[in-house]
Protein backbone atom coordinates (compact mmCIF):
# COMPACT_ATOMS: atom_id res chain seq x y z
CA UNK A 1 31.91 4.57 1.79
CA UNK A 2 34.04 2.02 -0.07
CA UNK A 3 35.52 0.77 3.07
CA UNK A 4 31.95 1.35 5.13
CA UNK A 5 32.10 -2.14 6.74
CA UNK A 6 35.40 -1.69 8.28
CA UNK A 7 34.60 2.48 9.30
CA UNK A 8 31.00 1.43 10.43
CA UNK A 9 32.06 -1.73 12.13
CA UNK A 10 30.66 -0.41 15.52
CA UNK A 11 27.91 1.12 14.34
CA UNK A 12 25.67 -0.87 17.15
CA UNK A 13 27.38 0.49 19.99
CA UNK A 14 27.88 3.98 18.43
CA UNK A 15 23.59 3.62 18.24
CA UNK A 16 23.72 3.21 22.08
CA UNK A 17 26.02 5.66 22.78
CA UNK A 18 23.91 7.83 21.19
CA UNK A 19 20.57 7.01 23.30
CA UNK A 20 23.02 7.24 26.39
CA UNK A 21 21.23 10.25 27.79
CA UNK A 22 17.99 8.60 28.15
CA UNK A 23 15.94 11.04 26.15
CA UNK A 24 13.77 10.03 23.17
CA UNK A 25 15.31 10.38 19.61
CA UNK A 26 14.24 10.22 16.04
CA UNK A 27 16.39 8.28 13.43
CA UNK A 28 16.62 11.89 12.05
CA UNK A 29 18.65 12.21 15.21
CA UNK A 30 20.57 9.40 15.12
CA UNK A 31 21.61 9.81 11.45
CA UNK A 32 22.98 13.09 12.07
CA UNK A 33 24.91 12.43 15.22
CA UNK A 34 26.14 9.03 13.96
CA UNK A 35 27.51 10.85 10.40
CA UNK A 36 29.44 13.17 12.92
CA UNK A 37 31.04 10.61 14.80
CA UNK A 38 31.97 8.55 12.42
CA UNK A 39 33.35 11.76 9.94
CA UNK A 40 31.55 10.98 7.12
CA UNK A 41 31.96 13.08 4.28
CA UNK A 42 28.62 14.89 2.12
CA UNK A 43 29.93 12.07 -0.26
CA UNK A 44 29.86 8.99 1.82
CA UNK A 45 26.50 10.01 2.99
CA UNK A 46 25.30 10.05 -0.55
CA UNK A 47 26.35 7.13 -1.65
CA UNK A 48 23.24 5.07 -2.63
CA UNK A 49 22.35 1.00 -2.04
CA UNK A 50 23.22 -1.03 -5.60
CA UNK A 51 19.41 -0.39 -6.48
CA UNK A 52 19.55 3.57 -6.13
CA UNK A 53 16.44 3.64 -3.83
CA UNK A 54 18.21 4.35 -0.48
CA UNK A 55 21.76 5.63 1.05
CA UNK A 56 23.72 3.21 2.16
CA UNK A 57 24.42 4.91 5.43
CA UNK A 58 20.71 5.57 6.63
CA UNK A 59 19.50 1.92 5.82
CA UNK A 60 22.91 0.66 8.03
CA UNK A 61 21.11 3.08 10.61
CA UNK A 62 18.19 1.76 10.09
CA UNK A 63 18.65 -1.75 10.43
CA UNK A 64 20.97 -0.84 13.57
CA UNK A 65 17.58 0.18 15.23
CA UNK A 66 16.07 -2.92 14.28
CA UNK A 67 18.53 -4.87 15.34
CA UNK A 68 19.31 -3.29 18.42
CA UNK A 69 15.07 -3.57 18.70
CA UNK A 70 14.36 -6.86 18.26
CA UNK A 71 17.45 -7.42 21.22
CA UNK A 72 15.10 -5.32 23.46
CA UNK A 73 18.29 -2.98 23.99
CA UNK A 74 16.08 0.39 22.84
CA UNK A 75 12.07 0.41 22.37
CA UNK A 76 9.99 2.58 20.35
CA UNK A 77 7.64 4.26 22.16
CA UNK A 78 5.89 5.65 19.35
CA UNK A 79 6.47 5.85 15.41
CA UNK A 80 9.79 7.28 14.37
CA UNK A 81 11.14 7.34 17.97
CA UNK A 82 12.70 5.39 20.04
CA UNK A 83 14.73 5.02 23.43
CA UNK A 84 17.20 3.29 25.49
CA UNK A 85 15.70 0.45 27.38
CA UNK A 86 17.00 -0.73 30.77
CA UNK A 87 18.68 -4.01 29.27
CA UNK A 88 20.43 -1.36 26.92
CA UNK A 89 21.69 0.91 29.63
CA UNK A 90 22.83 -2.42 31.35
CA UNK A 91 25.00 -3.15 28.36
CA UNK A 92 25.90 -0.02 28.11
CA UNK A 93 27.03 0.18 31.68
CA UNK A 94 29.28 -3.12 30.94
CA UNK A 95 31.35 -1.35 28.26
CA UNK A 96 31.78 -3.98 25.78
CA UNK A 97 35.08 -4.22 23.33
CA UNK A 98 32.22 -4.61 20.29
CA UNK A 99 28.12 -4.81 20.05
CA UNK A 100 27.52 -6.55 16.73
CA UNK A 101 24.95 -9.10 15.46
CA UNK A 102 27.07 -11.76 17.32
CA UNK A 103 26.89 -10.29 20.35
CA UNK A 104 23.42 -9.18 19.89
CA UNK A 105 22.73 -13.34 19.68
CA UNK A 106 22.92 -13.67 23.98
CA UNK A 107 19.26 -12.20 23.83
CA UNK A 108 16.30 -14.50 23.64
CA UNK A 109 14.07 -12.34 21.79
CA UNK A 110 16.93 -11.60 19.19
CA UNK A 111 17.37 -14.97 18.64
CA UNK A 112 13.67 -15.39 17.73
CA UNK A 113 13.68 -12.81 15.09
CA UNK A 114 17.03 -13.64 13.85
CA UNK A 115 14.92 -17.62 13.21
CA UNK A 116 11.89 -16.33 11.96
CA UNK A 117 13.46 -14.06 9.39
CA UNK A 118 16.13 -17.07 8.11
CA UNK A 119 16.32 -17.82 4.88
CA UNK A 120 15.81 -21.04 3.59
CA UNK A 121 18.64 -23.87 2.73
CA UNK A 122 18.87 -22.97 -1.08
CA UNK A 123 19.13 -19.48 -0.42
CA UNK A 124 21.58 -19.22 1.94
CA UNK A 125 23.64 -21.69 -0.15
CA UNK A 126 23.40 -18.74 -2.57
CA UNK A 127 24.54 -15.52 -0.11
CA UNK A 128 27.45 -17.03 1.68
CA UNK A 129 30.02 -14.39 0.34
CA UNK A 130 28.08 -11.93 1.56
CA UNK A 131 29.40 -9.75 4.34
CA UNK A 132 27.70 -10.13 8.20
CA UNK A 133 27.84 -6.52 8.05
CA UNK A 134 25.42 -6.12 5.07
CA UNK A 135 21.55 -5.05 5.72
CA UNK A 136 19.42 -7.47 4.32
CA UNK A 137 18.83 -5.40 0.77
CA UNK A 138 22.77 -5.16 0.35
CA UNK A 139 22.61 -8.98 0.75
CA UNK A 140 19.59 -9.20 -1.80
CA UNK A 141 21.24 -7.20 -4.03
CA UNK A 142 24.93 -9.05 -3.61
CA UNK A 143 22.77 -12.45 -4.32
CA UNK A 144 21.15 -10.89 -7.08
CA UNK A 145 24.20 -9.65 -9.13
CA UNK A 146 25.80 -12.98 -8.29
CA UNK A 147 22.93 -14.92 -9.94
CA UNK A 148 22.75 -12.33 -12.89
CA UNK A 149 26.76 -13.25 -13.05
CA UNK A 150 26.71 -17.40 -13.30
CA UNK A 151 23.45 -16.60 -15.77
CA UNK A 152 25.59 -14.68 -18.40
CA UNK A 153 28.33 -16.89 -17.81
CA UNK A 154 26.29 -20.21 -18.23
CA UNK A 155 24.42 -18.26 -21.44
CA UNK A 156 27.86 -17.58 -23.27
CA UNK A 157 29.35 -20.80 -22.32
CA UNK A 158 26.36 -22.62 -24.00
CA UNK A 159 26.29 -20.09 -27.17
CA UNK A 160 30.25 -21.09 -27.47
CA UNK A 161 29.98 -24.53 -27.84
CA UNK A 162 27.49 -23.83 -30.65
CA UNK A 163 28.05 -24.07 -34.35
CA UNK A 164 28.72 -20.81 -36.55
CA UNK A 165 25.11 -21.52 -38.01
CA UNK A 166 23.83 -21.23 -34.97
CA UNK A 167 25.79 -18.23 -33.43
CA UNK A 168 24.61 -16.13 -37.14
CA UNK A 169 21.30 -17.37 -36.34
CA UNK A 170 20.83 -15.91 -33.16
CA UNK A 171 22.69 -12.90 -33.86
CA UNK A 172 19.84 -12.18 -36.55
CA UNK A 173 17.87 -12.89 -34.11
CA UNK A 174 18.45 -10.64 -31.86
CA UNK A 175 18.88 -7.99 -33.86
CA UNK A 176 15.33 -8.38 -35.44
CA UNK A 177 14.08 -8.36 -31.94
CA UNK A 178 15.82 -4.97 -30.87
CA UNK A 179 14.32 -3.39 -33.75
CA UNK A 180 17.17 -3.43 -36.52
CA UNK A 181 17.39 -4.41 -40.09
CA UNK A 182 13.37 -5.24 -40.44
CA UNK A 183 12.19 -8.45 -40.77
CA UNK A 184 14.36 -11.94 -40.40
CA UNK A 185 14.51 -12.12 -43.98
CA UNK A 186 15.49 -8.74 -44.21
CA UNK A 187 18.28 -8.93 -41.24
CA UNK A 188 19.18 -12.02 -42.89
């Protein structure tokens, strides 16, 4: 899912769509119906977050839910299901060209959430290449290769304007601390 921002980019209103018939659903549900629809192969299904703990296509679900949630367009009646709420069949019923974050932004209690979980100055400072499409771990881990990035370029641009001495020194060192050629004197 190389190209998931641009072949999810509905995802929000494909959610609705889904809870169109009024009926409860799971995000079991959901994450079945939603792969159909949007002909995702066994592949692009598989295809895990940066950090290998989740799929990328079931946390986009995810934080569909919660986003479409916290916009009081479905409710969760209890744990691990949820429905469409009035507002949502309202929206539905309107047809919009697009339901994204943007739009979701015309709702009040939206608006809350989206203040209460804003990052502060420096950090956003430090995610502003990141896509709007990206779920808040995407974005973490985006930030977090970024910073790993400028570190190793900072690191090497430091050891460079070093003297030889100083480079041989700390390439002993190093290799003393991984375990090879003994002791510095040894390694030396």
């Amino acid at each position: 899912m190389t190209d998931g921002n641009s072949r999810l980019s509905n995802l929000h209103a494909a959610f609705l769509q889904h809870l169109a018939d009024g009926y409860e659903h799971t995000l079991r549900d959901a994450d079945e119906h939603l792969a159909e629809h949007f002909r995702l192969t066994p592949a692009e299904r598989a295809q895990l977050l940066p950090s290998g703990q989740q799929g990328i296509f079931k946390n986009r679900i995810a934080w569909a839910r919660t986003y479409l949630k916290k916009a009081a367009l479905l409710e969760s009646p209890k744990r691990g299901v949820f429905k469409l709420t009035a507002r949502g069949a309202q929206v539905l019923a309107s047809n919009p060209a697009r339901i994204d974050m943007k739009f979701l932004e015309q709702f009040p209690e939206y608006l809350v959430f989206k203040e209460i979980s804003r990052p502060g100055k420096d950090t956003e400072q430090s995610t502003e290449d990141v896509s709007p499409q990206a779920t808040p771990e995407e974005a973490i881990e985006l930030a977090y290769q970024g910073l790993r990035e400028q570190l190793a370029q900072e690191l090497l641009a430091r050891i460079l304007s070093c003297s030889p001495t100083f480079f041989e020194q700390l390439v002993v060192e190093l290799l003393v601390k991984m375990g090879y050629g003994g002791s510095r004197k040894d390694a030396g």
